[in-house]
N, C-alpha and C. Protein backbone atom coordinates (compact mmCIF):
# COMPACT_ATOMS: atom_id res chain seq x y z
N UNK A 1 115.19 102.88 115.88
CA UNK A 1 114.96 101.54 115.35
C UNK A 1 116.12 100.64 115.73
N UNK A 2 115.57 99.60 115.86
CA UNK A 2 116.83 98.47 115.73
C UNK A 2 117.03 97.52 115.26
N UNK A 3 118.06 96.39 115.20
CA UNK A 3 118.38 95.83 114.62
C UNK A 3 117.34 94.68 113.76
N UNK A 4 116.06 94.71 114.77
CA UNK A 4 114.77 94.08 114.06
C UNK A 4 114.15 94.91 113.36
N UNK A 5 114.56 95.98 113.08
CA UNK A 5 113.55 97.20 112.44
C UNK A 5 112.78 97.70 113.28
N UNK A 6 111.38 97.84 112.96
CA UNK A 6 110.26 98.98 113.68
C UNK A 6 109.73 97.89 114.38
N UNK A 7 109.38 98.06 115.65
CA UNK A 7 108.63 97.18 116.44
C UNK A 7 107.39 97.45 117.18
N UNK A 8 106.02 97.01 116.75
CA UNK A 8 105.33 97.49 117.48
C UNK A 8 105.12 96.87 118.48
N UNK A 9 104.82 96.76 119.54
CA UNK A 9 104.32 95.35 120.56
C UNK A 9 103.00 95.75 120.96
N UNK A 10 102.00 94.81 120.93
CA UNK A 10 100.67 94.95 121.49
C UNK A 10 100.53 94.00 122.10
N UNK A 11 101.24 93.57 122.98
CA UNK A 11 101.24 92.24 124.17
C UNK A 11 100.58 92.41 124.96
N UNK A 12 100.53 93.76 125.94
CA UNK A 12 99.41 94.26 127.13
C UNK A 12 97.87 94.88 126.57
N UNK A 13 98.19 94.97 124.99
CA UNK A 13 96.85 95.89 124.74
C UNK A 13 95.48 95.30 124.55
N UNK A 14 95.18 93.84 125.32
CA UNK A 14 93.73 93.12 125.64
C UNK A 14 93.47 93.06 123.84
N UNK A 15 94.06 92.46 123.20
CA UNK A 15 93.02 92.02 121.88
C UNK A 15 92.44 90.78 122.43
N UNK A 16 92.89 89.95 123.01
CA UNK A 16 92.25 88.90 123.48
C UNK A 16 92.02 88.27 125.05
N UNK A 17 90.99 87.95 124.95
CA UNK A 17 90.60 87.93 126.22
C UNK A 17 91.43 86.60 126.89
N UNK A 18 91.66 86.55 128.24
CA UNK A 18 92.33 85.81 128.81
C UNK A 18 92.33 83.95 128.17
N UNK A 19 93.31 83.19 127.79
CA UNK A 19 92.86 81.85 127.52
C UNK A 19 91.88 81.91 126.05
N UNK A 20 91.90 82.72 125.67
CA UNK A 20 91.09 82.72 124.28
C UNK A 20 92.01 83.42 122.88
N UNK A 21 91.66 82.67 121.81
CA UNK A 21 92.64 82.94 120.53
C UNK A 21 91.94 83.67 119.53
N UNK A 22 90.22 84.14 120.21
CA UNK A 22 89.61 84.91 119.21
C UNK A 22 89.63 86.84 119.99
N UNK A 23 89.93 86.89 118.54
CA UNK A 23 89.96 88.55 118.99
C UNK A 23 88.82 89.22 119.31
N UNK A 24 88.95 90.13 119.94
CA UNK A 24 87.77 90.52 121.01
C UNK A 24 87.32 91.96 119.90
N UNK A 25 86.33 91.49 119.71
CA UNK A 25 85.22 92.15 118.56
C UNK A 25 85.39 94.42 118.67
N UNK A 26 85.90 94.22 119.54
CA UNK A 26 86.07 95.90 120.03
C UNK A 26 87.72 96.05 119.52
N UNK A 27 88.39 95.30 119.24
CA UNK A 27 89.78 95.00 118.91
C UNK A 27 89.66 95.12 117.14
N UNK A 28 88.74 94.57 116.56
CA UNK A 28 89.15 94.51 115.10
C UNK A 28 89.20 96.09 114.30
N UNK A 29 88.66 96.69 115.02
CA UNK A 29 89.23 97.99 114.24
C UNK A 29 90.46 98.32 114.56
N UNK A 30 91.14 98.80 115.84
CA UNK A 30 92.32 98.85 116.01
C UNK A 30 93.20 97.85 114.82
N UNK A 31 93.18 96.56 114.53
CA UNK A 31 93.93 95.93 114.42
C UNK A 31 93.79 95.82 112.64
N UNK A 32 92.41 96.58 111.94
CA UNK A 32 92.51 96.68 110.93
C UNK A 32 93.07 98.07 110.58
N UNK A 33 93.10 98.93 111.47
CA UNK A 33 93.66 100.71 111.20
C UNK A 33 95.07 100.07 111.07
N UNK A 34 95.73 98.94 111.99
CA UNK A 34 97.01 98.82 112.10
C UNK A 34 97.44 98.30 110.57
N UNK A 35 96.86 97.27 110.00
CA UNK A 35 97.09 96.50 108.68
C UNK A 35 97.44 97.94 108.19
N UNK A 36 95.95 98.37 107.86
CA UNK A 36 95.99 99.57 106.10
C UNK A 36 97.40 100.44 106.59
N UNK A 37 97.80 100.77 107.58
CA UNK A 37 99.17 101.47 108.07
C UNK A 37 100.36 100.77 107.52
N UNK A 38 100.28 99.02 107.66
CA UNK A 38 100.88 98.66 107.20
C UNK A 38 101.30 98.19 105.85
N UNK A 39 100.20 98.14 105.16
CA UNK A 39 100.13 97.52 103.53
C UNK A 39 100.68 98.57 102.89
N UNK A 40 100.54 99.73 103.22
CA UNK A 40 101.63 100.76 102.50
C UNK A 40 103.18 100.49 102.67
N UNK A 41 103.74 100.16 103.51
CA UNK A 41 105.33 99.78 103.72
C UNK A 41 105.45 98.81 102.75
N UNK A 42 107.12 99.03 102.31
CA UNK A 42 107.53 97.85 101.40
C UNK A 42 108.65 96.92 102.57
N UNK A 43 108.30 97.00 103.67
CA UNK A 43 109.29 95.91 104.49
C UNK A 43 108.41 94.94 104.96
N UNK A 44 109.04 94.09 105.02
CA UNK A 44 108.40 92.72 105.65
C UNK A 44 107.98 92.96 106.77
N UNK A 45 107.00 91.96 107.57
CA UNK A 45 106.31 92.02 108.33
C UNK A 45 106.68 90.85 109.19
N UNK A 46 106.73 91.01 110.25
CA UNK A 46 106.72 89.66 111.83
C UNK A 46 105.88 89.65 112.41
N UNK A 47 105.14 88.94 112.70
CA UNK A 47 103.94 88.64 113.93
C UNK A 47 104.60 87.84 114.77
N UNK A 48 104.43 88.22 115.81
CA UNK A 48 105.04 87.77 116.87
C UNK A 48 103.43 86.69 117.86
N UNK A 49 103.41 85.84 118.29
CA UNK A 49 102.31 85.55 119.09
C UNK A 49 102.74 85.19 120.53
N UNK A 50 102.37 85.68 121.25
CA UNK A 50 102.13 85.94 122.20
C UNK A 50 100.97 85.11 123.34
N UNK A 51 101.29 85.07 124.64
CA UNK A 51 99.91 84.35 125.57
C UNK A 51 100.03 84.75 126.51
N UNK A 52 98.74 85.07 127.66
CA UNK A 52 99.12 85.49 128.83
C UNK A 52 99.64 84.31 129.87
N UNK A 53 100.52 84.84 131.13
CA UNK A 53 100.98 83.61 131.57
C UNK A 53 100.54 83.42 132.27
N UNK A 54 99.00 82.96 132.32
CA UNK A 54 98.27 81.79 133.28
C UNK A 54 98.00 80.93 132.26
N UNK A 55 99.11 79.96 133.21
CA UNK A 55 99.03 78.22 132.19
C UNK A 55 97.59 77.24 131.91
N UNK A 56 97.33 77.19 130.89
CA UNK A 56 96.61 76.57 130.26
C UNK A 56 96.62 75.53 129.70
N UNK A 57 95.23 74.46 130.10
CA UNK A 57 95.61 72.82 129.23
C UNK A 57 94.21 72.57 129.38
N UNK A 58 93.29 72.86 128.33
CA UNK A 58 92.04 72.40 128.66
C UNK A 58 91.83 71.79 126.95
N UNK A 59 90.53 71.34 126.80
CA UNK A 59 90.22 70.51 125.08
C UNK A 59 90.19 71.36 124.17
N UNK A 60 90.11 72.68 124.28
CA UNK A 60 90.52 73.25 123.04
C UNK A 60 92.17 74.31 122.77
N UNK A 61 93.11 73.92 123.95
CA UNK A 61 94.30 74.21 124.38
C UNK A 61 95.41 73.29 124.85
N UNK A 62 96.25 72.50 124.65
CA UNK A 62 96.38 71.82 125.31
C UNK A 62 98.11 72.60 126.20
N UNK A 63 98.30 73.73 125.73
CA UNK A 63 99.47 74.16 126.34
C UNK A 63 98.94 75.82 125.63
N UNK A 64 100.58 76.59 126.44
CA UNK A 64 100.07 78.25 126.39
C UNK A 64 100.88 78.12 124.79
N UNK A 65 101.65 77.68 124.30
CA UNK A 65 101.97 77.32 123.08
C UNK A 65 101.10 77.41 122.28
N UNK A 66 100.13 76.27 122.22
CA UNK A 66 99.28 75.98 120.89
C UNK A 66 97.99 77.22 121.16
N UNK A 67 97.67 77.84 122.15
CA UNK A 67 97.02 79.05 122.09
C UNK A 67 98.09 79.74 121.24
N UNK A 68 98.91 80.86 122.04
CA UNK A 68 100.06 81.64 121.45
C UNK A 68 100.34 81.34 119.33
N UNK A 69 99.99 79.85 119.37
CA UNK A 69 100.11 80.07 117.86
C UNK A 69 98.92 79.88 116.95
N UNK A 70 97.81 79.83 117.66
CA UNK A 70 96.57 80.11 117.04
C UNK A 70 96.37 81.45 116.49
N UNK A 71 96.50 82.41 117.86
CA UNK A 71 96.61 83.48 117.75
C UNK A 71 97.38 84.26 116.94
N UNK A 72 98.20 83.78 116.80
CA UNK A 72 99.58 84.29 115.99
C UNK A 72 98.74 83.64 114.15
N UNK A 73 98.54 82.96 114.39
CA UNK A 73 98.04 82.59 112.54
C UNK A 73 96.99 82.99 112.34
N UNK A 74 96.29 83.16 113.40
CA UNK A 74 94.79 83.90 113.26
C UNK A 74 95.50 85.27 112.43
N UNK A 75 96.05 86.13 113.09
CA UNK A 75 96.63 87.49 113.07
C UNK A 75 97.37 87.57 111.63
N UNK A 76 98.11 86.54 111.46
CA UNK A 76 98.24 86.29 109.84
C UNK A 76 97.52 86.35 109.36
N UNK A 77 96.74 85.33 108.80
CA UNK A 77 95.51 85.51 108.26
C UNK A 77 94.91 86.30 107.76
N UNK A 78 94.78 87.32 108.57
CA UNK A 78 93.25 88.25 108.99
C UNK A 78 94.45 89.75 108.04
N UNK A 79 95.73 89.33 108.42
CA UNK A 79 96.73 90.82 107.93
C UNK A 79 96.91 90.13 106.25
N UNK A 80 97.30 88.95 105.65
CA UNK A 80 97.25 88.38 104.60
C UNK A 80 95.62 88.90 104.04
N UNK A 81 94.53 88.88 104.41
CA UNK A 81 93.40 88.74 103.63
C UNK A 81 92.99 90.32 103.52
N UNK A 82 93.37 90.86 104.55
CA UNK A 82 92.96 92.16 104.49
C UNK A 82 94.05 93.17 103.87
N UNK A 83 95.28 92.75 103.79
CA UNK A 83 96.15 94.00 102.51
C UNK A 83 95.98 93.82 101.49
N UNK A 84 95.13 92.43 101.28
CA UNK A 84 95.28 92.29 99.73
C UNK A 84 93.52 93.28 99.60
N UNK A 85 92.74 93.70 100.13
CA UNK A 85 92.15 94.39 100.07
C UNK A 85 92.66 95.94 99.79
N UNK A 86 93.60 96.39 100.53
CA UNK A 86 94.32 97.40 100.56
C UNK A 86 95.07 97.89 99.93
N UNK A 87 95.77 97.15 99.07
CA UNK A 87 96.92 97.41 98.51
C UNK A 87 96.55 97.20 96.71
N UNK A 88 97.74 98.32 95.93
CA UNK A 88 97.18 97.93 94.66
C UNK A 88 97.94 97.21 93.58
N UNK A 89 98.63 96.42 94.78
CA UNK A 89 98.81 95.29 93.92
C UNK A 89 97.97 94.50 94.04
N UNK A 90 98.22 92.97 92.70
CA UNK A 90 97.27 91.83 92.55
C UNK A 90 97.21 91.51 93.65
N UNK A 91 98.25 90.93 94.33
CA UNK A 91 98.00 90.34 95.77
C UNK A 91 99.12 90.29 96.22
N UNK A 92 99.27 90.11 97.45
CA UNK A 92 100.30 90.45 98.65
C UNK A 92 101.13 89.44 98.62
N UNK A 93 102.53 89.66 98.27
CA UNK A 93 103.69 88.74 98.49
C UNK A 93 103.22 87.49 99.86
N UNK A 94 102.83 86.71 99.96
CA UNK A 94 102.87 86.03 101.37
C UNK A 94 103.99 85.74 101.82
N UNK A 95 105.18 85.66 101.27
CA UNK A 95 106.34 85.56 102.39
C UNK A 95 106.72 86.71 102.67
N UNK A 96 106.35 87.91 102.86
CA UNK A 96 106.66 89.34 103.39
C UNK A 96 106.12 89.58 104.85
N UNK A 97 105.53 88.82 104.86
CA UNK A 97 104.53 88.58 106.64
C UNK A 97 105.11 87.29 107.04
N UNK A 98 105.79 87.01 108.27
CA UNK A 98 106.38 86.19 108.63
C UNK A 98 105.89 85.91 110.12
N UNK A 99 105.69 84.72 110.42
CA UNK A 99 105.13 84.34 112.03
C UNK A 99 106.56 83.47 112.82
N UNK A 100 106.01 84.21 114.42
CA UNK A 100 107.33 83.64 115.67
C UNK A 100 106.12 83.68 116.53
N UNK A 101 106.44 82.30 117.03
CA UNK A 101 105.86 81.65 118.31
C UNK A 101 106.14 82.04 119.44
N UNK A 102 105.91 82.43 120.76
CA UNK A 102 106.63 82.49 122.09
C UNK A 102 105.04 82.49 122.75
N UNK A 103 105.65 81.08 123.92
CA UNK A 103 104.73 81.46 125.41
C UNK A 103 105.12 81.38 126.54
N UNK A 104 104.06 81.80 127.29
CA UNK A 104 104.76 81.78 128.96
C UNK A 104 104.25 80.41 129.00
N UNK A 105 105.02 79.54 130.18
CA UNK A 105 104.90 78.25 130.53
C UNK A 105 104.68 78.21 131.98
């Protein structure tokens, strides 16, 4: 481990398809096995978002940025709504899941 703690990275592992911020329907199990793995830990959580680097600027994108942080709050979201399913507490601290932006340009 290091100084960020445990890191998983799923940057190469296709949850989303090229230029798109919705997760690719063959992806949501992976990414819900990953949550319930996680709602058991008592350490905070980082989502990191991520984009592939073919630059993008079309009407529902206007940079690899505002993809990269769709994605990234989508992924919140979806980890916020689903531990509180999981877990037995009332509900999930929300500042224990924390979001970071990064894209290729």
């Amino acid at each position: 481990m290091g100084r960020d703690g445990l890191v998983i990275s799923l940057r190469e592992a296709g949850f989303f398809e090229s230029g798109s911020a919705r997760l690719r329907p063959e992806s949501l199990q992976t990414v819900h096995d990953i949550i319930h793995s996680l709602s058991r830990t008592p350490y905070d959580i980082r989502i990191e978002g991520h984009t592939d680097n073919i630059p993008i600027h079309n009407l529902e994108f206007n940079s690899n940025w505002e993809l990269s942080s769709l994605r990234a709050t989508g992924l919140v979201r979806l980890f916020l709504e689903k531990m509180r399913n999981f877990t037995l507490l009332p509900a999930i601290r929300p500042w224990t899941v924390a979001l970071r932006i990064a894209a290729s340009t």
